[in-house]
Protein backbone atom coordinates (compact mmCIF):
# COMPACT_ATOMS: atom_id res chain seq x y z
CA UNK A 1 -7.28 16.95 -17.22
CA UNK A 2 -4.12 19.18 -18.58
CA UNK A 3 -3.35 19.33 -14.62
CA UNK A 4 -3.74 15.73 -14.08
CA UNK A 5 -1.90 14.81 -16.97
CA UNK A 6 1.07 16.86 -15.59
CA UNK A 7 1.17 16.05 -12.50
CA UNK A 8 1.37 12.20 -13.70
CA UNK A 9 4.36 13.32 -15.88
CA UNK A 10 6.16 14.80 -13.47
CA UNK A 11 5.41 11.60 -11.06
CA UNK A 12 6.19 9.08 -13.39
CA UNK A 13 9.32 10.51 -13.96
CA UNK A 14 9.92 10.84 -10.01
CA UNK A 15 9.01 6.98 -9.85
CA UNK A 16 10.93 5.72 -12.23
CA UNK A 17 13.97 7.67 -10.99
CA UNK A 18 13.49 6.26 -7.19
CA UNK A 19 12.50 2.16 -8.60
CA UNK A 20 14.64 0.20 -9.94
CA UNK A 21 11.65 -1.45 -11.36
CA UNK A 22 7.92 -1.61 -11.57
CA UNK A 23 6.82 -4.59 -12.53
CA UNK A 24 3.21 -4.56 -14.47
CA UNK A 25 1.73 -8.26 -14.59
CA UNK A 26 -1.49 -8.61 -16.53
CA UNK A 27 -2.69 -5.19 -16.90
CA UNK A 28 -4.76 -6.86 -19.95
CA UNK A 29 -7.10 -7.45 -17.07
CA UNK A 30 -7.84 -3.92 -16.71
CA UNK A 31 -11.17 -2.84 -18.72
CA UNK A 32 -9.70 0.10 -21.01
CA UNK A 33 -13.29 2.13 -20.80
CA UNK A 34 -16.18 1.14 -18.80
CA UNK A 35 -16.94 1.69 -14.42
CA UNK A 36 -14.44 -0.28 -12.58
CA UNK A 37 -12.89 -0.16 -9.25
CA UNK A 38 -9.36 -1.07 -8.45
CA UNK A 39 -9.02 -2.75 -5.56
CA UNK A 40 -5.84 -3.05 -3.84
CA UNK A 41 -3.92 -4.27 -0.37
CA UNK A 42 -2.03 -1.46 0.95
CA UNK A 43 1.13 -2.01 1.82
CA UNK A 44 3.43 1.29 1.38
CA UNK A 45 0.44 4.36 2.43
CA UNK A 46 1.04 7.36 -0.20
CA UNK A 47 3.27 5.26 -2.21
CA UNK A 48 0.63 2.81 -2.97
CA UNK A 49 -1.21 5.00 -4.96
CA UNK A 50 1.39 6.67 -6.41
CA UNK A 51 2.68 4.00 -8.57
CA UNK A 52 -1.13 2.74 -9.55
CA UNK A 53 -1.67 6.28 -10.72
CA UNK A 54 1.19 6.29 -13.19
CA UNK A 55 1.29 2.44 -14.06
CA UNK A 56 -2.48 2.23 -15.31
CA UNK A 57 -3.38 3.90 -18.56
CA UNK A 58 -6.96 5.19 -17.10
CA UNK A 59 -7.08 8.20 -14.72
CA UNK A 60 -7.75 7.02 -11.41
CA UNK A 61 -9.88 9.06 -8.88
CA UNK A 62 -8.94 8.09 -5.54
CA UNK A 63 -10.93 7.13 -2.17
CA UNK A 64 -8.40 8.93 0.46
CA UNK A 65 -8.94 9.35 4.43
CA UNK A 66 -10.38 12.75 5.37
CA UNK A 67 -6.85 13.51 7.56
CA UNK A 68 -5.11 14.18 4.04
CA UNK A 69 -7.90 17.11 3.17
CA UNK A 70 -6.48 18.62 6.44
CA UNK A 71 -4.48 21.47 5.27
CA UNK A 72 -5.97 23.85 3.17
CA UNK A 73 -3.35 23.45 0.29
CA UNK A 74 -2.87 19.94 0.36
CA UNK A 75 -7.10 19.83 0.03
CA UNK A 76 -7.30 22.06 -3.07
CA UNK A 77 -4.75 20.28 -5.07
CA UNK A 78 -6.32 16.55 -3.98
CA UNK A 79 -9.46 18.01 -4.97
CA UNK A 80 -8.13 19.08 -8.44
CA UNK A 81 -6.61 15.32 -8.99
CA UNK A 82 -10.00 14.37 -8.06
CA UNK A 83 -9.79 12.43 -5.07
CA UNK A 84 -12.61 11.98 -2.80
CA UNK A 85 -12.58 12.20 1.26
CA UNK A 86 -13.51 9.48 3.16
CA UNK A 87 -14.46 9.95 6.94
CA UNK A 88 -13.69 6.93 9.27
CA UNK A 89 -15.12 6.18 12.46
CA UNK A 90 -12.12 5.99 14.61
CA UNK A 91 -10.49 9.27 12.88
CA UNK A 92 -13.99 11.15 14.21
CA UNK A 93 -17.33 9.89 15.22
CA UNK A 94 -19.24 12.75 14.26
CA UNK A 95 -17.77 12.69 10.71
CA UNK A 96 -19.73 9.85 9.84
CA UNK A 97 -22.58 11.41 8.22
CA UNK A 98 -20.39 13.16 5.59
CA UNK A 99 -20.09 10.18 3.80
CA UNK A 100 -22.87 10.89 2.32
CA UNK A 101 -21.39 12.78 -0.03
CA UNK A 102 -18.39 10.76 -0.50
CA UNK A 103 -20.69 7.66 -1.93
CA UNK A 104 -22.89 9.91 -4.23
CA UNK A 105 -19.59 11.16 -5.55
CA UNK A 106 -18.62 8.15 -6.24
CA UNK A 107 -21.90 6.64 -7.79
CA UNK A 108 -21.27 10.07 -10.18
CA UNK A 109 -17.95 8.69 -11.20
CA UNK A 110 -18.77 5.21 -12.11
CA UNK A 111 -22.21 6.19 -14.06
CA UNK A 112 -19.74 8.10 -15.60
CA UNK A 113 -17.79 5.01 -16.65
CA UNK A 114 -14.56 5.89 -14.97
CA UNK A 115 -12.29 4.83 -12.63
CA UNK A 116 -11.99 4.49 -9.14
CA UNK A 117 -9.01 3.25 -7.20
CA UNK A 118 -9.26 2.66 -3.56
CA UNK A 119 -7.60 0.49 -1.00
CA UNK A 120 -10.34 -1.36 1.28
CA UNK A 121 -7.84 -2.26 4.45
CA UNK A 122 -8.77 0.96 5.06
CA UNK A 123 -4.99 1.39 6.45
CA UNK A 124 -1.17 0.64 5.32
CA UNK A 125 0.46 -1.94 6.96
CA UNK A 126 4.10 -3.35 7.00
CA UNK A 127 2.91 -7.38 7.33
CA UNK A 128 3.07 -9.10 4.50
CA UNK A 129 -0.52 -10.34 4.46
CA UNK A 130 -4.34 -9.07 3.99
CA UNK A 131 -5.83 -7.02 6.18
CA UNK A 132 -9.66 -7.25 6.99
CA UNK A 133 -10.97 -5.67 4.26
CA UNK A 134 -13.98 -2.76 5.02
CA UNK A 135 -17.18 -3.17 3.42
CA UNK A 136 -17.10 0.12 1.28
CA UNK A 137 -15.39 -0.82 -2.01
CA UNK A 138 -18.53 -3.57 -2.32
CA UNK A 139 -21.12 -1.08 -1.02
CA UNK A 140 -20.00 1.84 -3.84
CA UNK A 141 -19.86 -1.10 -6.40
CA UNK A 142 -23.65 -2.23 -5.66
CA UNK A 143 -24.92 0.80 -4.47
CA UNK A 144 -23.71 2.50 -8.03
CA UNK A 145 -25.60 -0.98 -9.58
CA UNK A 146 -28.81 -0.99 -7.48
CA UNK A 147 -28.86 2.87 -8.76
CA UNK A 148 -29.06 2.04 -11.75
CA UNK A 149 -31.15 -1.28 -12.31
CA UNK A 150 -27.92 -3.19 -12.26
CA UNK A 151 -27.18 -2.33 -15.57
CA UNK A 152 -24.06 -0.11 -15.05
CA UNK A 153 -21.52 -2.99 -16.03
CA UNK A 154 -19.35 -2.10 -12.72
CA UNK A 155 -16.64 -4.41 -12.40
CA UNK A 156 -14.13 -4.67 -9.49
CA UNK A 157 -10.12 -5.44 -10.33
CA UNK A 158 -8.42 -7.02 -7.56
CA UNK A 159 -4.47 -5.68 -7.30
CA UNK A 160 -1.67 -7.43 -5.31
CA UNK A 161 1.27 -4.91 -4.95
CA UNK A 162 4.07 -6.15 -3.99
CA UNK A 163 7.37 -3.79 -2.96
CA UNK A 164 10.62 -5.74 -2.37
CA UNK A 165 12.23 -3.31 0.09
CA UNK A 166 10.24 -0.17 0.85
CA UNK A 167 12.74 2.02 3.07
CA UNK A 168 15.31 1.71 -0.11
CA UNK A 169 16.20 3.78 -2.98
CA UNK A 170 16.28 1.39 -5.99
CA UNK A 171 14.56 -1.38 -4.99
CA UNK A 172 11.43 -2.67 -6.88
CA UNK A 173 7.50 -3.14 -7.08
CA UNK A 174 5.19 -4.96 -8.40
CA UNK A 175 1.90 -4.55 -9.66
CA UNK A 176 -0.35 -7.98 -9.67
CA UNK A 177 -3.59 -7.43 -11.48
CA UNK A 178 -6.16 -10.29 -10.71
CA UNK A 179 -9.45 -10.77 -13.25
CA UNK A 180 -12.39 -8.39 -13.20
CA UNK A 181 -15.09 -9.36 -10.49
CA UNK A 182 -18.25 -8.84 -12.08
CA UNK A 183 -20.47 -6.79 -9.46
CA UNK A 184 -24.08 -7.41 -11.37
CA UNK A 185 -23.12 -11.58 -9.95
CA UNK A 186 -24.32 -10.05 -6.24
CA UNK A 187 -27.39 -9.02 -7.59
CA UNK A 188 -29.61 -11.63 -6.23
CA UNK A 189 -27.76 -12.12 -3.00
CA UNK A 190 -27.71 -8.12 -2.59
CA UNK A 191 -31.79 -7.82 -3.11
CA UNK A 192 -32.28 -10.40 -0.73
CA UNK A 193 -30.33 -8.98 1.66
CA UNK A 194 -28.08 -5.89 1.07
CA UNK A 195 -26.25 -7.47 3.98
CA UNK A 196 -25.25 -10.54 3.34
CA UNK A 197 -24.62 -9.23 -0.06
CA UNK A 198 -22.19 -6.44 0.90
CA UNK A 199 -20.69 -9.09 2.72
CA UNK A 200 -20.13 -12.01 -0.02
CA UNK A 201 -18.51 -9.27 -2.44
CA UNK A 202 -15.98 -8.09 -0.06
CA UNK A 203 -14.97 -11.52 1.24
CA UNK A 204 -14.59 -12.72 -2.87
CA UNK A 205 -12.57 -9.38 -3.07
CA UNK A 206 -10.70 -10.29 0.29
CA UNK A 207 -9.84 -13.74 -1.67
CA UNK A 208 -9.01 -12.59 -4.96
CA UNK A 209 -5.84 -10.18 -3.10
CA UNK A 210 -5.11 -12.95 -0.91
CA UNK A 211 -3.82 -15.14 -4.37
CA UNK A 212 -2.47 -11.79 -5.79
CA UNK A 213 -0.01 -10.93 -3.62
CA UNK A 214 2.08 -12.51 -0.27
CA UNK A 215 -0.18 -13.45 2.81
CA UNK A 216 1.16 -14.46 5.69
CA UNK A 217 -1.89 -14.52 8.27
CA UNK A 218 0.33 -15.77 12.04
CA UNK A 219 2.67 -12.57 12.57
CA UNK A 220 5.23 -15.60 13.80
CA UNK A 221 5.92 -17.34 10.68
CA UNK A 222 6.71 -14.66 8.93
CA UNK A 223 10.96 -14.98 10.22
CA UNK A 224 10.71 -18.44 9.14
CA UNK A 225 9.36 -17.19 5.57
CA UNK A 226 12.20 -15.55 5.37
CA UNK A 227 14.25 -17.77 6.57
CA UNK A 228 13.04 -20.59 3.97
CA UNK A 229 13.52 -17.57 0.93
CA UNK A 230 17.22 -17.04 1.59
CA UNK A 231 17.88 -21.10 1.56
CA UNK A 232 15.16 -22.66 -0.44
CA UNK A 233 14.42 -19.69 -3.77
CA UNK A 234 16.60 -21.30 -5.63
CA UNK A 235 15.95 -25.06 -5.37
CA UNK A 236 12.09 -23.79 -5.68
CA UNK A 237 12.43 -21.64 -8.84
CA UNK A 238 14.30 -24.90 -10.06
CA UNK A 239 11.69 -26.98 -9.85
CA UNK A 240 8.89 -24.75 -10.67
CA UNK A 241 10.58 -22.95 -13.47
CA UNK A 242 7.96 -24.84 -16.34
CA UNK A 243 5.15 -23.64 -14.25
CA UNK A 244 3.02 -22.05 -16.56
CA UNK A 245 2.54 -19.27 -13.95
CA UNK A 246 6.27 -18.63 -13.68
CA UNK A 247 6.96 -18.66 -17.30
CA UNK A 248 4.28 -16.04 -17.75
CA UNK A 249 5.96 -13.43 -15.43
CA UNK A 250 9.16 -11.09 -14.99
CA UNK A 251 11.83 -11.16 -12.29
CA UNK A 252 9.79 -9.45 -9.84
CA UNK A 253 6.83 -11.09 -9.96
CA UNK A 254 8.75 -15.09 -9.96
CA UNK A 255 10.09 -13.50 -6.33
CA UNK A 256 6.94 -12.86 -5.64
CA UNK A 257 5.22 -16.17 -6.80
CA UNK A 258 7.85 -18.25 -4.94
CA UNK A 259 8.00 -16.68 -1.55
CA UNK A 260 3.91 -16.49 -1.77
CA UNK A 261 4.32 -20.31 -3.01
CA UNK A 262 6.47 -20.65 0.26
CA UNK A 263 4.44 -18.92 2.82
CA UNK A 264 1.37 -20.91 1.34
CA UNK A 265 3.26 -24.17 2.03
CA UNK A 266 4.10 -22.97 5.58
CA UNK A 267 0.67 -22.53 6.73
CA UNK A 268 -0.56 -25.43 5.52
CA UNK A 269 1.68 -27.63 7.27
CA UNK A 270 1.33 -25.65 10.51
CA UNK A 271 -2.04 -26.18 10.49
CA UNK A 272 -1.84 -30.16 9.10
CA UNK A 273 1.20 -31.15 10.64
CA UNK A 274 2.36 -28.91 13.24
CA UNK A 275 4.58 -31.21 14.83
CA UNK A 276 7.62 -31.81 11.73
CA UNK A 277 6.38 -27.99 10.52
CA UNK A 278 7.61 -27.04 14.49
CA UNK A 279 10.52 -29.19 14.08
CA UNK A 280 11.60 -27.96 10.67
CA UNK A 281 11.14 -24.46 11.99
CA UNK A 282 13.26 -25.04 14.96
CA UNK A 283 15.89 -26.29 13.17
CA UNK A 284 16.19 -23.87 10.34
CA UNK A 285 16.16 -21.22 12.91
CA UNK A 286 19.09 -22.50 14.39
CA UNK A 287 21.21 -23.21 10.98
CA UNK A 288 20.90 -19.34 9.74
CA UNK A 289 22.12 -18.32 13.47
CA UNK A 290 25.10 -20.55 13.30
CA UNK A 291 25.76 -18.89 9.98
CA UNK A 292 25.02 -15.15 10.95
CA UNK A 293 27.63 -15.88 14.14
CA UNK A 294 29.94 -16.68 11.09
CA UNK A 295 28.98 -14.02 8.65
CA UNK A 296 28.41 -16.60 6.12
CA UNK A 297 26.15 -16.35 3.26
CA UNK A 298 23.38 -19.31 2.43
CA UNK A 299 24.45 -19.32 -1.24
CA UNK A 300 28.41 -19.89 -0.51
CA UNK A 301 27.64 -23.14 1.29
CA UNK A 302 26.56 -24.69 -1.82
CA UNK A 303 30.17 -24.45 -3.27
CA UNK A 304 33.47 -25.27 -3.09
CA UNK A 305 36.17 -22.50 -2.33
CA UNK A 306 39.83 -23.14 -2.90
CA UNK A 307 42.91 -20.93 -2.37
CA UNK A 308 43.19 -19.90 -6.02
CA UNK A 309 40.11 -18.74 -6.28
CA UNK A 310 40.21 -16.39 -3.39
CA UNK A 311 43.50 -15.07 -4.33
CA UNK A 312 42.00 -14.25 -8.16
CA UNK A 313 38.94 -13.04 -6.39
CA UNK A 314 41.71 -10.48 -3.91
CA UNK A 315 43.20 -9.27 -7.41
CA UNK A 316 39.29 -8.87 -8.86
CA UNK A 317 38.63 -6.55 -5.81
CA UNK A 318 41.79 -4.63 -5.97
CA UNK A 319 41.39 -3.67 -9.60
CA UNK A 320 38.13 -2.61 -9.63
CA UNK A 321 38.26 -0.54 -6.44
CA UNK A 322 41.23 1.27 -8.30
CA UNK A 323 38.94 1.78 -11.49
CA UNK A 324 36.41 3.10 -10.10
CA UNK A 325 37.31 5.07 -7.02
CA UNK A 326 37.55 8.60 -9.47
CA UNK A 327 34.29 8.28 -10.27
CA UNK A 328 33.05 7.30 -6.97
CA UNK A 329 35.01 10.19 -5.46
CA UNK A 330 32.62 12.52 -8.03
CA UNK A 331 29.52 10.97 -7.26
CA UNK A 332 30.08 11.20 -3.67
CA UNK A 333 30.47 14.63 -3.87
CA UNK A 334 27.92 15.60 -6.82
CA UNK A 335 25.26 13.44 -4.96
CA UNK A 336 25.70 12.41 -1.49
CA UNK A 337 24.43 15.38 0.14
CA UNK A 338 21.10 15.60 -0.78
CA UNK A 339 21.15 11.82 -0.87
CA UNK A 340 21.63 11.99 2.89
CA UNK A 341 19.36 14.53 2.89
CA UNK A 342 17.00 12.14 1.70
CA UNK A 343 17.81 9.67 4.27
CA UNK A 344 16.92 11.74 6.80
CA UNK A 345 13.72 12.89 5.55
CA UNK A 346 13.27 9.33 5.27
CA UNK A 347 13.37 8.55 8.94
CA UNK A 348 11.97 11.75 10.56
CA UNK A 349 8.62 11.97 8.46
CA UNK A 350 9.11 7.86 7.43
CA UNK A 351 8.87 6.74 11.06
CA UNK A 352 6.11 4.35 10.14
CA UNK A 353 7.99 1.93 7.58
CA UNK A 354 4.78 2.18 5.29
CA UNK A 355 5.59 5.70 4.96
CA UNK A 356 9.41 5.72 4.80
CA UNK A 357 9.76 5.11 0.61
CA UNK A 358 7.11 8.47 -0.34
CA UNK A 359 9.43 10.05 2.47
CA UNK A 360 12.39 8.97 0.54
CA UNK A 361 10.93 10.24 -2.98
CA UNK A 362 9.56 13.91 -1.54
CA UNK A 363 12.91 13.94 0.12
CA UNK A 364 15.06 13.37 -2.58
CA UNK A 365 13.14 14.97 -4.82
CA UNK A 366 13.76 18.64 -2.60
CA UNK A 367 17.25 17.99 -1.99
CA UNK A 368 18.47 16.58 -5.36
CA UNK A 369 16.76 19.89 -6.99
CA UNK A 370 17.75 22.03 -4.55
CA UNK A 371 21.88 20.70 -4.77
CA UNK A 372 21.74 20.17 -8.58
CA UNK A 373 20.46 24.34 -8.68
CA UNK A 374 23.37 25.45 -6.54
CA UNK A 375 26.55 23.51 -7.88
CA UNK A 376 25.25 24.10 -11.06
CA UNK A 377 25.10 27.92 -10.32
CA UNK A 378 28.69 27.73 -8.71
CA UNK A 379 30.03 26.12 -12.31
CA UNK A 380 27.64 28.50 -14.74
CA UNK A 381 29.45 31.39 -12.78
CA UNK A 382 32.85 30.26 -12.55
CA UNK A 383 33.21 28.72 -15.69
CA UNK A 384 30.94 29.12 -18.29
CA UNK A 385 27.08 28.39 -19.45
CA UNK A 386 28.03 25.35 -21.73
CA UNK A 387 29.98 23.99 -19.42
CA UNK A 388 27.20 24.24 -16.80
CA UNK A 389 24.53 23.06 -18.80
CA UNK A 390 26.75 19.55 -19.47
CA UNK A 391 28.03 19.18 -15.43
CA UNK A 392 24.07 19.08 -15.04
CA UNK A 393 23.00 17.17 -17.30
CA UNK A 394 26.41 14.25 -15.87
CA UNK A 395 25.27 14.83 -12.13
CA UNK A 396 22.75 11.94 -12.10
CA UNK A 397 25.16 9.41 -14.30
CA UNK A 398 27.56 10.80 -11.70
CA UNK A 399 25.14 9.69 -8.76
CA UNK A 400 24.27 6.46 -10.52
CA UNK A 401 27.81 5.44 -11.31
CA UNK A 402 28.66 5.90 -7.42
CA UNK A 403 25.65 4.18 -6.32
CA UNK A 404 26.86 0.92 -8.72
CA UNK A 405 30.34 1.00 -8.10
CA UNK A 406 29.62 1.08 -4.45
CA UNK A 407 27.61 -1.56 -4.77
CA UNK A 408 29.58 -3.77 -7.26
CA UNK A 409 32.64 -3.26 -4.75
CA UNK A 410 30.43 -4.00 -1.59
CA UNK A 411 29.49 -7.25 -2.78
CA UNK A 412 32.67 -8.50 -4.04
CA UNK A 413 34.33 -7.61 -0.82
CA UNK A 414 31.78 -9.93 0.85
CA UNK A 415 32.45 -12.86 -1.26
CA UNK A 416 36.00 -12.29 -0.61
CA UNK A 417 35.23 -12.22 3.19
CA UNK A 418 32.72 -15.30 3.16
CA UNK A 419 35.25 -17.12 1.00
CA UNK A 420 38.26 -16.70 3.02
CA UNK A 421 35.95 -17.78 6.45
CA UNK A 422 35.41 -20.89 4.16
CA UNK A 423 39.30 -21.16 3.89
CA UNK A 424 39.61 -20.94 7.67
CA UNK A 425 36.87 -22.89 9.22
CA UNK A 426 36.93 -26.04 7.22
CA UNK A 427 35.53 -28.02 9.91
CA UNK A 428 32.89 -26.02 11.22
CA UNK A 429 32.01 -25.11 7.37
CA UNK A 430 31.73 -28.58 6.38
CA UNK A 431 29.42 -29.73 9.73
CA UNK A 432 27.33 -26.42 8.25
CA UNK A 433 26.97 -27.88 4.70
CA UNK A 434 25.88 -31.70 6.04
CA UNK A 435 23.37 -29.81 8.51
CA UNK A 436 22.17 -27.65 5.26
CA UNK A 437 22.32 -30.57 3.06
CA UNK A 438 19.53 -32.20 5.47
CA UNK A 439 17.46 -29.33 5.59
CA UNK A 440 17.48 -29.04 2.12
CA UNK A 441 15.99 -32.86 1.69
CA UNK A 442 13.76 -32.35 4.19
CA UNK A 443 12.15 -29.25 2.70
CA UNK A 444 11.91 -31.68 -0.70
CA UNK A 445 9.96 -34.12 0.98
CA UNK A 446 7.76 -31.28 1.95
CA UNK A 447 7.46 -29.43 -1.22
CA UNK A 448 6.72 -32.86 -3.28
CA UNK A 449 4.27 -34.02 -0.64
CA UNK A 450 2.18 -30.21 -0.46
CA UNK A 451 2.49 -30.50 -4.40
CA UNK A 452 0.55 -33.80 -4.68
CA UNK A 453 -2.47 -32.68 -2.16
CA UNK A 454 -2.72 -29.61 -4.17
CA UNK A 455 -2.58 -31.02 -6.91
CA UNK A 456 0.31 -29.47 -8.58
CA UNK A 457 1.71 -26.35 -9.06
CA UNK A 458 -0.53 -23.49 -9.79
């Protein structure tokens, strides 16, 4: 457990360094003693359980693919975190009977009355939707129960995560904790017929993540999703923002609720009124090219830009660069190395995108150490030991103070940009804001119409 505990340390600390943010909604829903299972969509591989392992207060014992016991190290120390192999049919055939072993483990743990995390897609995915789920997390759960007369008190804790740009440094996540499923409720169905029993479990589990997190089921609507998020959020948070739902949650999880709310919206006028769904699609699609040609922004449409303003906003851009460019200069070259390091690392081992942000974090964690050591060295010698312990302990307000002002003066030269395209293409600028201005009324008479057949927000 000392081990454990450590190795949690040193990852939350890791985690926290490479999020911005991670979002925890509800984790009143998770049992603080007691068998349960945490169930959750996978969307980011490795990642995925990273941040459930150092988010929930209970130690987690993970269900992980045979292909990560592999190598001999990487076996030992998954073994000593306690996670168990799992041996799927299209890694190899003939590994099939080990599992065996992997659900008597597992009946071990719960009798136990701890806790088991595993992800039953049974693979990471970059979609934003639900995978079809396997049948083990409900087959553990009621084999553990039928083991025991069903009186084990196994319950099952569906989890939506949610990440709002995986391949970036400083981005965010969310973790969306659903209410306990209550296992010893399949009892009946699961004598009659283990079956249809395994079966009903893992398609309530397959609805509970559906409502926890984003799922978009046709691969094609997805662009228009995201289409609808960059010119719709804000009239939609407006309208929903005394949903009790909304109220209840942080930053992360209202971008969460409102694209979901979106891409809920979208498939059920596709499939009860594909014809002004098609239409709508068609002609959004065609607005957010016409401002892409222009490199407009969605947002800058909905205001007014005058020559003042752009000349204050010149001056605003000016100053600040001049500010700030020192302390860029010694971030750049305090950081930026093993930040590209990182970057690389990113994209050689992060080739599949649900990879690419525990690339980022092993990546950066190597280089940033490895840099830090060495200039830190080069000052200690050169200088002095004080004055080496205090340029290492300013390197990462160094790195962070780059990162903002980079960002701070990236956006503001957009605005400036966007606003002076304004200035110049009156005409084709104001023919944008009359074609947005329609959209925009359409996708009311949408929203209030899908808000009275459901009856409400939820």
């Amino acid at each position: 457990m000392i081990f454990y505990n450590f190795i949690k340390l040193i990852l939350r600390i890791a985690t926290n360094i490479f999020f911005e943010e991670i979002e925890i909604h509800n984790i009143k829903n998770v049992p603080t003693e007691g068998p349960i299972l945490i169930a959750a969509n996978h969307p980011s591989s490795i990642m995925d359980a990273l941040v459930l392992g150092v988010k929930t207060p209970r130690k987690i014992h993970y269900i992980g693919h045979s292909g990560l016991f592999s190598n001999p190290i990487s076996k030992k120390f998954l073994y000593a975190m306690g996670i168990i192999p799992v041996y799927r049919r299209f890694d190899n055939p003939d590994n099939m009977n080990k599992n065996d072993d992997m659900f008597r483990a597992a009946y071990t743990i719960l009798e136990e009355g701890k806790c088991i995390g595993i992800f039953p897609e049974g693979t990471s995915q970059t979609d934003r939707k639900v995978l079809k789920l396997k049948t083990g997390t409900a087959r553990i759960a009621l084999g553990a129960e039928k083991q025991n007369d069903f009186n084990l008190g196994v319950t099952i804790v569906p989890l939506g995560l949610y990440f709002t740009a995986r391949h970036r440094f400083r981005s965010n996540v969310l973790l969306n904790f659903g209410k306990p499923i209550i296992v010893s409720e399949f009892k009946k169905d699961y004598l009659a017929d283990e079956y249809e029993g395994v079966h009903l479990l893992t398609d309530k589990i397959s609805l509970e993540l559906g409502n926890l997190t984003i799922n978009i089921q046709r691969e094609e609507l997805n662009d228009f999703v995201i289409d609808l998020e960059k010119i719709y959020r804000t009239p939609l948070k407006d309208t929903l923002e005394e949903d009790e739902i909304i109220i209840s949650g942080d930053e992360v999880f209202k971008d969460m609720f409102l694209t979901k709310h979106l891409a809920d919206a979208v498939s059920y006028y596709m499939e009860n009124d594909p014809v002004k769904a098609k239409e709508l699609l068609h002609d959004v699609k065609y607005y957010r090219m016409k401002i892409d040609r222009l490199n407009l922004h969605d947002s800058l449409l909905q205001t007014d830009i005058k020559k003042s303003k752009v000349t204050k906003r010149s001056w605003k851009i000016a100053m600040w660069s001049v500010i700030g460019f020192p302390l860029w200069i010694a971030g750049i070259i305090t950081n930026y190395p093993p930040y590209r390091f990182a970057d690389i690392v990113g994209k050689k081992i992060g080739y599949d995108q649900t990879k690419t942000s525990s690339a980022l974090m092993i990546g950066g964690g190597i280089g940033f150490l490895v840099y830090y050591f060495l200039e830190t060295l080069l000052i200690w010698n050169f200088f002095s030991p004080m004055i080496g312990i205090l340029f290492l302990i300013s390197l990462p307000f160094l790195g962070f103070g780059a990162l903002a002002y980079r960002k701070k003066v990236k956006y503001r030269w957009r605005i400036w940009r966007f606003s002076l395209t304004l200035l110049t293409n009156r005409h084709i600028v104001k023919k944008l804001k009359i074609e947005r201005n329609s959209i925009i009324r359409r996708l009311d008479e949408f929203k209030d119409d899908y808000l009275k057949v459901m009856g409400g927000s939820e």
